[in-house]
C-alpha atoms as a PDB file:
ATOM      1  CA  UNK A   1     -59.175  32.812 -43.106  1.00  0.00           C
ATOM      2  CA  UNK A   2     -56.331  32.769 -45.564  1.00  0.00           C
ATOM      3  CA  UNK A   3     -53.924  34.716 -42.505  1.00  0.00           C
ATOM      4  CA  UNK A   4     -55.389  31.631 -40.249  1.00  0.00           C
ATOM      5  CA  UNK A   5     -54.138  28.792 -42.560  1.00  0.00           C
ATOM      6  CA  UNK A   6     -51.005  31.137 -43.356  1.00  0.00           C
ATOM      7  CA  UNK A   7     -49.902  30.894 -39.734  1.00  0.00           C
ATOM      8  CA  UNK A   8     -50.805  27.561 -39.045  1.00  0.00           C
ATOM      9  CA  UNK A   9     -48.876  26.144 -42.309  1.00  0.00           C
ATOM     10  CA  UNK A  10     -45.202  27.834 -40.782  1.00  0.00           C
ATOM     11  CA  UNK A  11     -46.013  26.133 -37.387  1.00  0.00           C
ATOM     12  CA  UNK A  12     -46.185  22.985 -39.897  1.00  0.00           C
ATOM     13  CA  UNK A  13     -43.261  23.804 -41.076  1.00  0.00           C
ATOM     14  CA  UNK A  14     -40.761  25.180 -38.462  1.00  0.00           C
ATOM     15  CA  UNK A  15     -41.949  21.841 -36.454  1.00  0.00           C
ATOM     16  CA  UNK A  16     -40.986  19.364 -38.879  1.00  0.00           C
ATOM     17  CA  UNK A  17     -37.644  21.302 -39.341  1.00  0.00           C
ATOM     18  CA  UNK A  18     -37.072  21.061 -35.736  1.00  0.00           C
ATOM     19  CA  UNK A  19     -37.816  17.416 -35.882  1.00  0.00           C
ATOM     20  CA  UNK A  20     -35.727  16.761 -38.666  1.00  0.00           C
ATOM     21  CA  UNK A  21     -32.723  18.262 -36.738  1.00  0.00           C
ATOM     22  CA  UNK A  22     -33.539  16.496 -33.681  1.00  0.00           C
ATOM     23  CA  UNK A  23     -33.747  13.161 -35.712  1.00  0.00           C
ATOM     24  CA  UNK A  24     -29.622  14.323 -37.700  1.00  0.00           C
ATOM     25  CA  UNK A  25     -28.806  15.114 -33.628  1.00  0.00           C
ATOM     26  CA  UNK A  26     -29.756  11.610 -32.351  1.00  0.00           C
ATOM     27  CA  UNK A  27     -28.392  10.449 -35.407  1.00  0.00           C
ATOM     28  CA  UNK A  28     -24.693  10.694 -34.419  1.00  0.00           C
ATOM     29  CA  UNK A  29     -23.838   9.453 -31.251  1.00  0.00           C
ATOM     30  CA  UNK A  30     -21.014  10.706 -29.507  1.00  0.00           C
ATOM     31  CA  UNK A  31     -17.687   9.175 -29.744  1.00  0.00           C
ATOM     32  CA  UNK A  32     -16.948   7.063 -26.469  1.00  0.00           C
ATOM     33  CA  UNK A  33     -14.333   7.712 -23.892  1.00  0.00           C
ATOM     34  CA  UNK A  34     -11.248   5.337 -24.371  1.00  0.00           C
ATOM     35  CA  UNK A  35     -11.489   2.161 -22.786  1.00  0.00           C
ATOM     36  CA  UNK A  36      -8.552   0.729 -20.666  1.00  0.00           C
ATOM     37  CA  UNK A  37      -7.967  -3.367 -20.625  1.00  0.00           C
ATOM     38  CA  UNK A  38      -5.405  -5.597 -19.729  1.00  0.00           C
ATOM     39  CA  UNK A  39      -3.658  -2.915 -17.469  1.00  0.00           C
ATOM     40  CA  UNK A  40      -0.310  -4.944 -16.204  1.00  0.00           C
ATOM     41  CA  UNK A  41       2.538  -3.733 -14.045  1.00  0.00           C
ATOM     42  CA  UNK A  42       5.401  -5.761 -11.898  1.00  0.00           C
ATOM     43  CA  UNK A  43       8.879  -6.439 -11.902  1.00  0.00           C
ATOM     44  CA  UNK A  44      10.609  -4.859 -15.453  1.00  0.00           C
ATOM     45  CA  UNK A  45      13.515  -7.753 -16.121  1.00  0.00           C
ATOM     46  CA  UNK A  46      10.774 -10.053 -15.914  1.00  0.00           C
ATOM     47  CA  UNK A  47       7.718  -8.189 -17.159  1.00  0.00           C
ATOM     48  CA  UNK A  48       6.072  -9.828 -14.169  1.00  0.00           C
ATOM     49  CA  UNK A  49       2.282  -9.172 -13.305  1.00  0.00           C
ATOM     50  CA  UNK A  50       2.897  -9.929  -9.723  1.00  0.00           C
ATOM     51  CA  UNK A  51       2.261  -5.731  -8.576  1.00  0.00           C
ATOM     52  CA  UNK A  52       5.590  -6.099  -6.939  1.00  0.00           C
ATOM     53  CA  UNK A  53       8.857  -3.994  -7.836  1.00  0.00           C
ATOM     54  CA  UNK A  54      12.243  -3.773  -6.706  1.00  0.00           C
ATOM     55  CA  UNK A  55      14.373  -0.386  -5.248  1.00  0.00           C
ATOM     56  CA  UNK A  56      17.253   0.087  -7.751  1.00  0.00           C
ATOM     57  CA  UNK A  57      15.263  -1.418 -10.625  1.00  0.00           C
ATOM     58  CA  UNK A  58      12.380  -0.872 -13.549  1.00  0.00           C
ATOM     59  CA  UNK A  59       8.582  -1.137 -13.362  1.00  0.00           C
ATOM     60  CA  UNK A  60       6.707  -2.608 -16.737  1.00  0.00           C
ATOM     61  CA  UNK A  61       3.671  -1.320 -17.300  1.00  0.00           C
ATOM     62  CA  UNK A  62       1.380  -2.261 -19.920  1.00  0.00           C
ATOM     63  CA  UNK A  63      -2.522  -2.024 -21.215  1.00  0.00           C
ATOM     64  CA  UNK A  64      -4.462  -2.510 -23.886  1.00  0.00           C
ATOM     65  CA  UNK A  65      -6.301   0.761 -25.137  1.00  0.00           C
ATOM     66  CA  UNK A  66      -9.470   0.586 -27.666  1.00  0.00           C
ATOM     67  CA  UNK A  67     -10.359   4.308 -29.117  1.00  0.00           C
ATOM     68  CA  UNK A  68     -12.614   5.475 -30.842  1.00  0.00           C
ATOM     69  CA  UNK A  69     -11.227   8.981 -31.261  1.00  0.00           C
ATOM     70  CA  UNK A  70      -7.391   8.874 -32.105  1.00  0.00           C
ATOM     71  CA  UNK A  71      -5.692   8.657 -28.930  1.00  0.00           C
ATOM     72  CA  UNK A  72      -3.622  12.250 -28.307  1.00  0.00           C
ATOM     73  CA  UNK A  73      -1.857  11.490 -24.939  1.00  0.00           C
ATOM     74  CA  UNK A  74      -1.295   8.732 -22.458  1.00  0.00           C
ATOM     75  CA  UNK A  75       0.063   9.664 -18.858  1.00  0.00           C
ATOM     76  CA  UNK A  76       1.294   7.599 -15.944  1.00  0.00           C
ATOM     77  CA  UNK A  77       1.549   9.114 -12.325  1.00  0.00           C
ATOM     78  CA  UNK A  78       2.844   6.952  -9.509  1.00  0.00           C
ATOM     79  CA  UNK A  79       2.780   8.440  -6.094  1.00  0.00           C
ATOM     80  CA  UNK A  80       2.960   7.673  -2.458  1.00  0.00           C
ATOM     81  CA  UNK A  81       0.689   8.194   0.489  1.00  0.00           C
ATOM     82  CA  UNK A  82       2.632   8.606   4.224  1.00  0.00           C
ATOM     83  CA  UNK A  83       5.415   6.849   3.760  1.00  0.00           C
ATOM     84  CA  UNK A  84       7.940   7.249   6.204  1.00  0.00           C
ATOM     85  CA  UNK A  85      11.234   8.631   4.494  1.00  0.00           C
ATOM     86  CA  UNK A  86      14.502   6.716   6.515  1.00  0.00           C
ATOM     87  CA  UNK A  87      17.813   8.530   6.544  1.00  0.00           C
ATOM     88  CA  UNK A  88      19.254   8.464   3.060  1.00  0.00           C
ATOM     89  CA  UNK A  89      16.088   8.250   1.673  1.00  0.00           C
ATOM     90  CA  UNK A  90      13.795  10.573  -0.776  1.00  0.00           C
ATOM     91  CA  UNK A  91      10.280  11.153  -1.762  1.00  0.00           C
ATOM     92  CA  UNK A  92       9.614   9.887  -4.958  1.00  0.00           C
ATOM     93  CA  UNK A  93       6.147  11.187  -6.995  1.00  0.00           C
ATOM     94  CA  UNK A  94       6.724  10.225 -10.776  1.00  0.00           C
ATOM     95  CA  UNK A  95       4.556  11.878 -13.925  1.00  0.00           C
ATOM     96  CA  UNK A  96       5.251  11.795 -17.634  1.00  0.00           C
ATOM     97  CA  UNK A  97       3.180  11.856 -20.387  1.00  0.00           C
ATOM     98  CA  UNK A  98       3.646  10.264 -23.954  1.00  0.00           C
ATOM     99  CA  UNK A  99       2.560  11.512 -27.270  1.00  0.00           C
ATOM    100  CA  UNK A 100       4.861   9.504 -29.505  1.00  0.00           C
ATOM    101  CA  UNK A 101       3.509   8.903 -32.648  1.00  0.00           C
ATOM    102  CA  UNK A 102       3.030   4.828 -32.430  1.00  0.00           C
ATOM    103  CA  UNK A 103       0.658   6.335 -29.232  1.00  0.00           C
ATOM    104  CA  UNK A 104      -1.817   8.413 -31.337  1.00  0.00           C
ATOM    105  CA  UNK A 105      -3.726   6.210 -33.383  1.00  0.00           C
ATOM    106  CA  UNK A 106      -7.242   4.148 -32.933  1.00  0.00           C
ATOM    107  CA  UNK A 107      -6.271   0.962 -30.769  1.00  0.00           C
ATOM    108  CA  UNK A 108      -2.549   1.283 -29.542  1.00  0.00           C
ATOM    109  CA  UNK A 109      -0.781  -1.065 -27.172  1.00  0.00           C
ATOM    110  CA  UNK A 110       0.770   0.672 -24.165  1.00  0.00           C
ATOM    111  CA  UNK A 111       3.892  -0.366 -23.218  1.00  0.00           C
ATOM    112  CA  UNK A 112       6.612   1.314 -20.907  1.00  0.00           C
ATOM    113  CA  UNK A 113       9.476   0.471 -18.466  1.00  0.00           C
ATOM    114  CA  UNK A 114      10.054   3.140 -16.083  1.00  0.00           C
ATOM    115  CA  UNK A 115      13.506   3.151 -13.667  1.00  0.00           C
ATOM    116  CA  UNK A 116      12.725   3.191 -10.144  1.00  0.00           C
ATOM    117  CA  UNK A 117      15.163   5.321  -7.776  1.00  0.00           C
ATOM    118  CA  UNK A 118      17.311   3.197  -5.274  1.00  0.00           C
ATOM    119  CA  UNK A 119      16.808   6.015  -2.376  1.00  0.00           C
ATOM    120  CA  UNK A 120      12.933   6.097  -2.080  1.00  0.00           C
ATOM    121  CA  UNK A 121      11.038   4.601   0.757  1.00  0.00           C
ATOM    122  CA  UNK A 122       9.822   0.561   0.176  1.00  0.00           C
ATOM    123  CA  UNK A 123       6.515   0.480   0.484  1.00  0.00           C
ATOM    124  CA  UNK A 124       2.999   0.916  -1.362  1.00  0.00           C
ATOM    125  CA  UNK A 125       2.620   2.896  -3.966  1.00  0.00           C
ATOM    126  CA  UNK A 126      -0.753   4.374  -6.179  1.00  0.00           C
ATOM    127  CA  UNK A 127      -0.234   4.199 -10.147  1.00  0.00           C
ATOM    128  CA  UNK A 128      -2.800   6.124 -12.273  1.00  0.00           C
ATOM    129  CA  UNK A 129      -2.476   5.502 -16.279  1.00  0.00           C
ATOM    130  CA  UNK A 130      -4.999   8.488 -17.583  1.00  0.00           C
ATOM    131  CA  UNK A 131      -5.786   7.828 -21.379  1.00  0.00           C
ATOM    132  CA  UNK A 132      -6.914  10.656 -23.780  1.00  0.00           C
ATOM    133  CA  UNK A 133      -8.246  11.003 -26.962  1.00  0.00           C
ATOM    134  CA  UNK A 134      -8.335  14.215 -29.571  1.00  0.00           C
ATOM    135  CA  UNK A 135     -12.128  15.671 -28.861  1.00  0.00           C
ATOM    136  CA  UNK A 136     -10.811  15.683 -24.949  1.00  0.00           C
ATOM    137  CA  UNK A 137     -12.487  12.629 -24.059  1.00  0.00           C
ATOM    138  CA  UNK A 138      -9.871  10.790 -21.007  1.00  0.00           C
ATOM    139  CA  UNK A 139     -10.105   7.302 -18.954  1.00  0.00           C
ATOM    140  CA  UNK A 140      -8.129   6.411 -16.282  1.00  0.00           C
ATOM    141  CA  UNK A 141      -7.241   3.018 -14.748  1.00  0.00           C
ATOM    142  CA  UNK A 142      -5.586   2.479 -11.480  1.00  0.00           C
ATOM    143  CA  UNK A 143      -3.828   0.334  -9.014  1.00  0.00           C
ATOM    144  CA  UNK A 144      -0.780  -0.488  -6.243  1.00  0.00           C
ATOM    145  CA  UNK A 145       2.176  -1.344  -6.628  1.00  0.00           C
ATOM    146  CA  UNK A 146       4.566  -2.582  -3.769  1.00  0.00           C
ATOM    147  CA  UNK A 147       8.053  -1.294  -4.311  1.00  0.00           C
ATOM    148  CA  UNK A 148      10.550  -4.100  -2.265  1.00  0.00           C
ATOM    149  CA  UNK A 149      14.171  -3.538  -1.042  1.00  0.00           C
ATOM    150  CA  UNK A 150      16.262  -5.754  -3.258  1.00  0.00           C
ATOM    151  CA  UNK A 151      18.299  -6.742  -0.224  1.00  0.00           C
ATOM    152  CA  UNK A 152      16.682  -7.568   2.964  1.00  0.00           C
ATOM    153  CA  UNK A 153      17.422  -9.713   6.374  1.00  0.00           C
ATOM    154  CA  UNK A 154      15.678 -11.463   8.669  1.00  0.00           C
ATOM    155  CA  UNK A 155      15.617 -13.434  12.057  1.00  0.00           C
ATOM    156  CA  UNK A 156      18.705 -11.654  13.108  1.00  0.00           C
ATOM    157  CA  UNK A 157      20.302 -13.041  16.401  1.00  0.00           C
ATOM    158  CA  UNK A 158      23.838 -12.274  17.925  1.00  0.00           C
ATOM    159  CA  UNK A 159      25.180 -12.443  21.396  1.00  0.00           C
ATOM    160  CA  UNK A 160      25.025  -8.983  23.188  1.00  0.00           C
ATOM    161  CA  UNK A 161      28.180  -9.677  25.292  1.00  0.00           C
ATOM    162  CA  UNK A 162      31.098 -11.895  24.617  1.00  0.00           C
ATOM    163  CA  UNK A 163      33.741 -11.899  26.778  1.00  0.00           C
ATOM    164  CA  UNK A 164      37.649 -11.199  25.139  1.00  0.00           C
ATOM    165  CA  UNK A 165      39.387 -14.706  24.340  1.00  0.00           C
ATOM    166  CA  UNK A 166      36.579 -16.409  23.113  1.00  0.00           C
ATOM    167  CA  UNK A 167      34.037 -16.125  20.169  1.00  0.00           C
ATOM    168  CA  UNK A 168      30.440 -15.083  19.485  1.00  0.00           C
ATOM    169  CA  UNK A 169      27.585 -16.020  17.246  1.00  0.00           C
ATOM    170  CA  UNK A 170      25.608 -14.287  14.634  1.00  0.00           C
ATOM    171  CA  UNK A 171      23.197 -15.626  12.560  1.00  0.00           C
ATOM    172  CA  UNK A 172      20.273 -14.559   9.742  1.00  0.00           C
ATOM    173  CA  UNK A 173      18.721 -14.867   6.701  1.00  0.00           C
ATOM    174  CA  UNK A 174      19.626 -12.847   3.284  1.00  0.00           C
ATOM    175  CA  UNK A 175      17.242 -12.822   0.186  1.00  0.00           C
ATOM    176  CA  UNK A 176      18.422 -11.078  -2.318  1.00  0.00           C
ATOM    177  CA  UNK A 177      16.383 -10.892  -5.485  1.00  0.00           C
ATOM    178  CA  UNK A 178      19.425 -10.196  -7.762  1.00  0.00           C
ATOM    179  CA  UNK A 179      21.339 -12.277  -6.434  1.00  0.00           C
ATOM    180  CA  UNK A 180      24.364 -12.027  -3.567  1.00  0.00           C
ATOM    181  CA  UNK A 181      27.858 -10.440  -4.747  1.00  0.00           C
ATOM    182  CA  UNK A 182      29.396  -9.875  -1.476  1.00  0.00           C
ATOM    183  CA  UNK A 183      29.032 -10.259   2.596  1.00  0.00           C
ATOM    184  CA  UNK A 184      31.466  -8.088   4.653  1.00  0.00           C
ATOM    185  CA  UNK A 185      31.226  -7.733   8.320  1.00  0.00           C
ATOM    186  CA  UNK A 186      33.204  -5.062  10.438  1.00  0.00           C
ATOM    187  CA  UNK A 187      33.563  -4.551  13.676  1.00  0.00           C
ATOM    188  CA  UNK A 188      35.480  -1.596  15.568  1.00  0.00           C
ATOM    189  CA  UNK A 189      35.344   0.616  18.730  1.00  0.00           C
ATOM    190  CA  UNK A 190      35.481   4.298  19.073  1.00  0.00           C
ATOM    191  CA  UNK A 191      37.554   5.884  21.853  1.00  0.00           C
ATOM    192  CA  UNK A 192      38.429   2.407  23.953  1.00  0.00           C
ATOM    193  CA  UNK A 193      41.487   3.012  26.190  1.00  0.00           C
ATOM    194  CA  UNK A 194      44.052   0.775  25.455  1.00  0.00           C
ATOM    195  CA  UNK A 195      45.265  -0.413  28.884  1.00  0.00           C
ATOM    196  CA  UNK A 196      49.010  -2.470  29.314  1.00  0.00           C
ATOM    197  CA  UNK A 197      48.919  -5.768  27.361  1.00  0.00           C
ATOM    198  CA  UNK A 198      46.215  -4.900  25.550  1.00  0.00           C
ATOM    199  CA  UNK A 199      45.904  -4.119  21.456  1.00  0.00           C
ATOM    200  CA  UNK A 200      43.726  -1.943  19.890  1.00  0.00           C
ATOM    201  CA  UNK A 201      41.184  -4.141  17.799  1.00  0.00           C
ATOM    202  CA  UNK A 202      39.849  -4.015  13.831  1.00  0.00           C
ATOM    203  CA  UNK A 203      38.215  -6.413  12.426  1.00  0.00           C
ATOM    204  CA  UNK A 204      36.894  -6.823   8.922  1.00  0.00           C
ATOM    205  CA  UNK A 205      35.735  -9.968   7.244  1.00  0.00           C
ATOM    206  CA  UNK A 206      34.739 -10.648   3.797  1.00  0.00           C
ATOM    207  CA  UNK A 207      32.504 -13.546   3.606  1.00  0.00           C
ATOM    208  CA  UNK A 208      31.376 -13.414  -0.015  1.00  0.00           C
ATOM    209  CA  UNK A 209      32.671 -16.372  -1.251  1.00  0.00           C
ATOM    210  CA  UNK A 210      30.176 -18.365   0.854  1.00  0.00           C
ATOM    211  CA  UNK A 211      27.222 -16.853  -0.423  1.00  0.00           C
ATOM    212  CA  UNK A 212      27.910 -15.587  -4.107  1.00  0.00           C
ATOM    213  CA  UNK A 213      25.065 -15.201  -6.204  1.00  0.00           C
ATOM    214  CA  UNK A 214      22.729 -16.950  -3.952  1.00  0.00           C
ATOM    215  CA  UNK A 215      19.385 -15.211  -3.989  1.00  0.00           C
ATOM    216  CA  UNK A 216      17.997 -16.783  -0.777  1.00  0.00           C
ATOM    217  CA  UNK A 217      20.772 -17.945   2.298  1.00  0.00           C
ATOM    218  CA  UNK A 218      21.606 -18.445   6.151  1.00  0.00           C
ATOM    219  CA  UNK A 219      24.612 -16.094   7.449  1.00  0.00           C
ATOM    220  CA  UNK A 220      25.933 -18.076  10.261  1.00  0.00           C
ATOM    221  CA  UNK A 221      29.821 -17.724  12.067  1.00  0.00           C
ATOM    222  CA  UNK A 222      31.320 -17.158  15.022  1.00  0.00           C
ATOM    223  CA  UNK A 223      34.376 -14.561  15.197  1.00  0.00           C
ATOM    224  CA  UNK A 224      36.935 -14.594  17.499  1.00  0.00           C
ATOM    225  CA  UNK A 225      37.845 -11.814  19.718  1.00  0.00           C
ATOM    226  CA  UNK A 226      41.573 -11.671  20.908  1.00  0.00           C
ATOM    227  CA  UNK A 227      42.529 -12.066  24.372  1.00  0.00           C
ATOM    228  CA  UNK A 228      44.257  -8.549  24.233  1.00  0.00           C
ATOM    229  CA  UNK A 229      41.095  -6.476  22.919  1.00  0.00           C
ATOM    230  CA  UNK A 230      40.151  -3.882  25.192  1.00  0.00           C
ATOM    231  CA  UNK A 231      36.793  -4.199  27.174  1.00  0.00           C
ATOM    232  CA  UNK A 232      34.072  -1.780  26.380  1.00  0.00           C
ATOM    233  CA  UNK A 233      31.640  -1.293  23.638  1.00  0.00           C
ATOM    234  CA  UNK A 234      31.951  -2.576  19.606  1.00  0.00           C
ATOM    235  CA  UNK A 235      30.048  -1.020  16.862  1.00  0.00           C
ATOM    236  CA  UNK A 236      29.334  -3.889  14.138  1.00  0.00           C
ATOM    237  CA  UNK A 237      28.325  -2.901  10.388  1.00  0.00           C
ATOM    238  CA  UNK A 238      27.389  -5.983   7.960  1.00  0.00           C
ATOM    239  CA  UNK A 239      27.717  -4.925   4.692  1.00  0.00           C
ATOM    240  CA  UNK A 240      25.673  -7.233   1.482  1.00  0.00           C
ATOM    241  CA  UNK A 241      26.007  -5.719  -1.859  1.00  0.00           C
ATOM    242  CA  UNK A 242      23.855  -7.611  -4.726  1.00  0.00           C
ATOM    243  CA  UNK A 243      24.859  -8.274  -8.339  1.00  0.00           C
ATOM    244  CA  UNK A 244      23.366  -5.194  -9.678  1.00  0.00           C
ATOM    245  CA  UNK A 245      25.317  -3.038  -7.358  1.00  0.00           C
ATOM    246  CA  UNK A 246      22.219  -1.786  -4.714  1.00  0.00           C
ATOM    247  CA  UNK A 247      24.136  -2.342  -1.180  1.00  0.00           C
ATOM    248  CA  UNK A 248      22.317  -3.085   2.278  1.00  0.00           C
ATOM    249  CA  UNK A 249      23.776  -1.876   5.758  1.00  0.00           C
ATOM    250  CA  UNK A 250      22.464  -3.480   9.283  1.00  0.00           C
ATOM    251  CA  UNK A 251      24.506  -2.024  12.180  1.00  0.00           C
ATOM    252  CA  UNK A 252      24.383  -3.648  15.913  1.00  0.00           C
ATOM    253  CA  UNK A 253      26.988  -3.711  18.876  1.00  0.00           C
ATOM    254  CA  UNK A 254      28.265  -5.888  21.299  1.00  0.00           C
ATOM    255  CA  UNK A 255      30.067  -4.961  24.274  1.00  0.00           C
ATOM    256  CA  UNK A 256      33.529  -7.197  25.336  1.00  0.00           C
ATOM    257  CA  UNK A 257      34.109  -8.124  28.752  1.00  0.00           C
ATOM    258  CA  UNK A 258      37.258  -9.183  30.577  1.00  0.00           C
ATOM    259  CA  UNK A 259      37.917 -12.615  30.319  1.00  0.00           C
END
């Protein structure tokens, strides 16, 4: 009998231990994962929230970050998917990871600018900020971004023949974000014969003055083609160069007749 209530006593016992261990467990929750907020990116001169960027320029990014475990790393990746890469032109994939000290606390603000490469494809691109705290808990927040040329044209039109003695039109639009620092147009032939009376013909205009630091404007002249140009086949480069220094190159031809 006294064996009996022996054994039955440590069941008594090693249960309420358990219990009171269960009861400590459930006792301390575990600390959350970091929460993101407030994640921002756009345009760096302007810390714009607009998800747009510019070729040549720098990205702001920004977020609010609440912690419960001190913060040990925060990491931005910004990547493409099938972007076609144009002649002159790179893939760009960007990681780095920051574990300065104003970083690893409880609550930090995240703030970065980060240069993006002139050469890269324009186009959409996938940013992933990954937050992670000391016990190894991580977040991530995500989003686009569409990276713009800083130069582009539009609604080009030029005459495809013009016939020596006489003139022909072009005409488009420029936007330039940074504004324009210089227009310069040049047209030249490669290999014409130069037949009796006739003069080999160059020519290169520089129409910046027109258009200086306008951000948005209509390209519209008419050039004159000598009388004693050869016939054949032109090759014309237009050349606009922004304020910062990025540079944009359309090329076209136009063939001269005999007048």
């Amino acid at each position: 009998m006294k064996a009996n209530f022996k054994s039955l006593a440590l069941i008594i016992f090693l249960g309420l231990a358990l219990y009171s261990c269960s009861s400590d467990d459930e006792g301390t929750p575990p600390v959350a994962a970091p929460a993101v907020s407030n994640f921002e990116y756009g345009e760096g001169s302007s810390h714009s929230t607009d998800q747009v960027a510019y070729k040549g320029s720098d990205i702001h990014l920004e977020a609010e970050i609440t912690a419960e475990g001190i913060v040990s790393s925060i990491s931005i990746d910004i990547h493409a998917h099938d972007l076609e890469v144009g002649e002159g032109e790179v893939e760009w994939d960007y990681e780095q990871t920051w574990t300065d000290a104003s970083y690893l606390v409880i609550n930090p603000t995240f703030h970065e600018h980060i240069d993006i490469p002139s050469n890269i494809p324009a186009g959409e691109y996938h940013i992933v900020l990954t937050v992670t705290d000391e016990l190894g808990n991580s977040t991530e927040a995500e989003g686009h971004v569409q990276v713009l040329d800083p130069i582009t044209i539009s609604d080009f039109d030029m005459d495809e023949t013009v016939a020596r003695g006489s003139d022909f039109h072009i005409e488009f639009m420029i936007e330039a974000v940074n504004g324009i620092h210089e227009v310069l147009v040049d047209v030249h032939a490669h290999g014409l014969e130069v037949g009796e009376g006739e003069v080999e013909w160059d020519y290169e205009g520089d129409y910046s003055e027109d258009f200086h630091e306008l951000t948005e404007a209509e390209f519209h002249k008419h050039i004159d083609v000598p009388v004693t140009a050869p016939a054949g086949e032109y090759h014309i480069i237009f050349t606009i160069e922004d304020e910062d220094g990025n540079t944009y190159e359309y090329e076209t031809h136009i063939d001269v007749t005999e007048s």
